[in-house]
Protein backbone atom coordinates (compact mmCIF):
# COMPACT_ATOMS: atom_id res chain seq x y z
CA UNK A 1 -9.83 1.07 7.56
CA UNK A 2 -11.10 -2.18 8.11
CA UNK A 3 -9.32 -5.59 6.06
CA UNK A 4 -12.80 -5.64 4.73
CA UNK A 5 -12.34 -2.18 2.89
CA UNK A 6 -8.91 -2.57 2.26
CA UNK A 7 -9.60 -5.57 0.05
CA UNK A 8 -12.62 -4.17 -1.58
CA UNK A 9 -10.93 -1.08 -2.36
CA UNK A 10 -8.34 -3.23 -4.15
CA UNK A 11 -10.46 -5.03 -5.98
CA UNK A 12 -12.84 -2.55 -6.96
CA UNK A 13 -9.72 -0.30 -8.13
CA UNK A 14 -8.59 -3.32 -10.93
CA UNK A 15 -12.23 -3.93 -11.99
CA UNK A 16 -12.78 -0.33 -12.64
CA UNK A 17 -9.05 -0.49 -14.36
CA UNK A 18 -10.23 -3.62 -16.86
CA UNK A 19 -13.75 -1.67 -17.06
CA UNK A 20 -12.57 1.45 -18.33
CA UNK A 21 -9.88 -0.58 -20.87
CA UNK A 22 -12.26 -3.53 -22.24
CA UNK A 23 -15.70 -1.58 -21.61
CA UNK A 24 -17.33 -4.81 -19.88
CA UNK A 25 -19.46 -3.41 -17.16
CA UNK A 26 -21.01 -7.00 -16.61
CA UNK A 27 -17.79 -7.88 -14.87
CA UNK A 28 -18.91 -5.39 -11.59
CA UNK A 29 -22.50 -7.14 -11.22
CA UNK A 30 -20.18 -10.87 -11.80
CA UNK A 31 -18.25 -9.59 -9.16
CA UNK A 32 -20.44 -8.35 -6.49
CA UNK A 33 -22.69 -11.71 -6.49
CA UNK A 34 -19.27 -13.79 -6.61
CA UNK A 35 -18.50 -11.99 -3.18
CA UNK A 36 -21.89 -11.92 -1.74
CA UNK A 37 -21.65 -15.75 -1.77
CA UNK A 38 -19.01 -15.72 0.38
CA UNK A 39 -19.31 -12.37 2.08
CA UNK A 40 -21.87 -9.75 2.25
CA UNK A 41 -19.79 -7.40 4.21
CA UNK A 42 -17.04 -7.50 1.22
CA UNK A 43 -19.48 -7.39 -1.52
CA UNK A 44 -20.90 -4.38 0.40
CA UNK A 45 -17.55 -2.57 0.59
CA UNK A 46 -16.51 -3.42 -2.76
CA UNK A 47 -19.77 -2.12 -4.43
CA UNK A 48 -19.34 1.06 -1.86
CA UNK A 49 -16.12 1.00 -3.04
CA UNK A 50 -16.85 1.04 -7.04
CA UNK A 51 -19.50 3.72 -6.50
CA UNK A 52 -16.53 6.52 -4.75
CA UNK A 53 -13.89 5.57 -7.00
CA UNK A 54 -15.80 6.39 -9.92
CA UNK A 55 -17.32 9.66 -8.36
CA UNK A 56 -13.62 10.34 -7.94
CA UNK A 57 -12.72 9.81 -11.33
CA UNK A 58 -15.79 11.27 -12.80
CA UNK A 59 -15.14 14.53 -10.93
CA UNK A 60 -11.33 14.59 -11.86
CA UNK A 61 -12.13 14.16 -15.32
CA UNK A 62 -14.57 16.59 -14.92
CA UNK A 63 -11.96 19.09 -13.05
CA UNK A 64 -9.47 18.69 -15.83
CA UNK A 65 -12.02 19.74 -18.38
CA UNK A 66 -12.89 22.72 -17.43
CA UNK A 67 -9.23 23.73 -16.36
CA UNK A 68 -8.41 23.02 -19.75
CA UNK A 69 -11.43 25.03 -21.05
CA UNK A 70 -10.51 27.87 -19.02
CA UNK A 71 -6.83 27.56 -20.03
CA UNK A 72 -7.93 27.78 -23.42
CA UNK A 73 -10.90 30.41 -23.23
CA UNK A 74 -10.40 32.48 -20.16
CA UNK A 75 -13.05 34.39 -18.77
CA UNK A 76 -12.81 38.13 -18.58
CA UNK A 77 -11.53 39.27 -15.00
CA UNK A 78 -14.18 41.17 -13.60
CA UNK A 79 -13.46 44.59 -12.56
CA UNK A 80 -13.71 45.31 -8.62
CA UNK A 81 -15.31 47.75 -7.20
């Protein structure tokens, strides 16, 4: 991984973090053109970055919903032929 990714992988972690505890989503698009002033490879890696990490948490999320709907309402085993 290249310091470029490392950093924007940081940073995109603790913006998500204050995202999902304040709501502000404006703070991503502040964030992005603050590092594309300085650095178009970081802004690019950070807003790659923002994009997979909340994949990643939309699928978990998503995973440990329907392991707790299954854990309450199982399906019926199906009978093998």
């Amino acid at each position: 991984m290249s310091l470029a990714d490392d950093l924007a992988n940081k940073l995109a972690a603790k913006v998500i973090a204050h995202v999902e505890k304040t709501g502000d989503e404006d703070i991503i698009k502040i964030m992005s053109q603050s590092l594309g002033d300085s650095s178009q490879t970081l802004q690019e890696a950070f807003i790659t970055s923002i994009r997979v990490q909340r994949a990643a948490i939309r699928a978990d999320r998503q995973l440990k919903a329907r392991i707790a709907e299954m854990d309450t309402h199982p399906r019926e085993q199906l009978v093998q032929f």
